[in-house]
C-alpha atoms as a PDB file:
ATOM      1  CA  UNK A   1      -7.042  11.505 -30.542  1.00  0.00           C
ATOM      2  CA  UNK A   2      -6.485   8.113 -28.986  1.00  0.00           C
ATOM      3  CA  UNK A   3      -9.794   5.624 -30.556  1.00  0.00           C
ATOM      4  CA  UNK A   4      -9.273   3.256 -27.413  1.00  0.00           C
ATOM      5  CA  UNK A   5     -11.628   4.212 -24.920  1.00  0.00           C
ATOM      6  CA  UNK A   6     -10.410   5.667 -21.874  1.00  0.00           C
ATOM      7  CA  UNK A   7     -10.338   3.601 -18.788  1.00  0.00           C
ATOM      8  CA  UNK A   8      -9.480   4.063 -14.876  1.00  0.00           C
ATOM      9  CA  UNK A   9      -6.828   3.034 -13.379  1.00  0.00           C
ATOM     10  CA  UNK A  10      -6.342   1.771  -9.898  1.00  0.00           C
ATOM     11  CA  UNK A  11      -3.891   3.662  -7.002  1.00  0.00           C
ATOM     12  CA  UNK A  12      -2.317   1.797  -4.694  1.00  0.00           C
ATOM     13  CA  UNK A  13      -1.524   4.767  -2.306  1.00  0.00           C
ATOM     14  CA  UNK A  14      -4.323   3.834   0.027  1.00  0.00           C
ATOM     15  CA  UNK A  15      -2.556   0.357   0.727  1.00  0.00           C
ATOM     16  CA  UNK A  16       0.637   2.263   1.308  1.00  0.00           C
ATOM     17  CA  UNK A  17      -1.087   4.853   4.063  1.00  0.00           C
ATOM     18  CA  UNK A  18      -3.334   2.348   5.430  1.00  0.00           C
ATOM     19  CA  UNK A  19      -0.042  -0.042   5.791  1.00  0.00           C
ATOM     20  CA  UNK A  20       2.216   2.719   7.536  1.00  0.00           C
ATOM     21  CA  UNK A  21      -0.609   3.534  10.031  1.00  0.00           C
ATOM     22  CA  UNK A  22      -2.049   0.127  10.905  1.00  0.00           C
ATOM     23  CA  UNK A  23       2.036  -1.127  11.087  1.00  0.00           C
ATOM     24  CA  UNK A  24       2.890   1.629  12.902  1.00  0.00           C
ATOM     25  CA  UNK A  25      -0.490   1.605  15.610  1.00  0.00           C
ATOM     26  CA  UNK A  26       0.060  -2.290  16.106  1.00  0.00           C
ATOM     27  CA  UNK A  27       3.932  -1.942  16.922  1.00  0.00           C
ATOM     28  CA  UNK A  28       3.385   0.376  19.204  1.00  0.00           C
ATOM     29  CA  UNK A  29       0.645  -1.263  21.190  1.00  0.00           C
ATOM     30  CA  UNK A  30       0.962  -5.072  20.558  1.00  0.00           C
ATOM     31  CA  UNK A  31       5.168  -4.880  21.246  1.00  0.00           C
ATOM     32  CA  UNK A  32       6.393  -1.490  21.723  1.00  0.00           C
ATOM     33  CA  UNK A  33       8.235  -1.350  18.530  1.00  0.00           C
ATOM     34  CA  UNK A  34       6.507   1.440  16.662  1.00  0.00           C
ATOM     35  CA  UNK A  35       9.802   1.512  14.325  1.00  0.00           C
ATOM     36  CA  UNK A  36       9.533  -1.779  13.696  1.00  0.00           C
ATOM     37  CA  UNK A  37       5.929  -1.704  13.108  1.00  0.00           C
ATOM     38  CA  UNK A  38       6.220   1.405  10.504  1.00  0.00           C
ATOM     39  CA  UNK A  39       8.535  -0.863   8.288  1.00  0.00           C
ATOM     40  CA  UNK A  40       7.112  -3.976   8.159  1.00  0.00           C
ATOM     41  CA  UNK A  41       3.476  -1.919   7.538  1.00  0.00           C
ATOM     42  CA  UNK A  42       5.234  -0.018   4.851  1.00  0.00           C
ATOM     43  CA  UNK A  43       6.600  -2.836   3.290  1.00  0.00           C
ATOM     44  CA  UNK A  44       3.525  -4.670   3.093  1.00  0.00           C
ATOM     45  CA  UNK A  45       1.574  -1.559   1.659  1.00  0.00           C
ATOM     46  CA  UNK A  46       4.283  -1.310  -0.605  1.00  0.00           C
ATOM     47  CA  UNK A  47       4.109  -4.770  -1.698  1.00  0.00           C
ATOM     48  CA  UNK A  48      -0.146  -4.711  -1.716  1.00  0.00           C
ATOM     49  CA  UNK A  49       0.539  -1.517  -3.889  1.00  0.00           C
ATOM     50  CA  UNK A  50       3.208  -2.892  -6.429  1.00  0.00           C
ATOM     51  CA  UNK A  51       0.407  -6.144  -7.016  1.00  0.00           C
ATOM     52  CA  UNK A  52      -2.334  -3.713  -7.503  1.00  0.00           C
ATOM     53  CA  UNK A  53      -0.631  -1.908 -10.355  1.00  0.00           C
ATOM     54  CA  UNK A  54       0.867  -5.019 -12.139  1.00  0.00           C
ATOM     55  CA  UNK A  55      -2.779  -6.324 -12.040  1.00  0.00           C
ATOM     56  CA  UNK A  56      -4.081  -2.771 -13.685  1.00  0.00           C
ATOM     57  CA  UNK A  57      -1.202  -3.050 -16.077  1.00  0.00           C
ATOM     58  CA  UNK A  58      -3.004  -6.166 -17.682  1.00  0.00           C
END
């Protein structure tokens, strides 16, 4: 058995979803570019979600 106490850990997968949907909801409405919208969403979720697991990692 490991003697370190167990801890939780932190997902970033909401930042991903949230990201996608809110991206792809404000392309579509604020300049007709859902496609465009999807990708920059996703790459910010992506981006929120890579920061929350190097911050978890310490």
């Amino acid at each position: 058995m490991d003697p370190r106490p167990s801890r939780n850990t932190a997902a970033g997968g909401f930042a991903i979803a949230t990201g996608v949907l809110g991206g792809t909801i404000l392309g579509a409405v604020g300049f007709h570019q859902p496609t465009i919208g999807f990708l920059v969403g996703a790459a910010a979720g992506v981006a929120i979600a890579l920061a929350v697991w190097l911050i978890d990692r310490r």
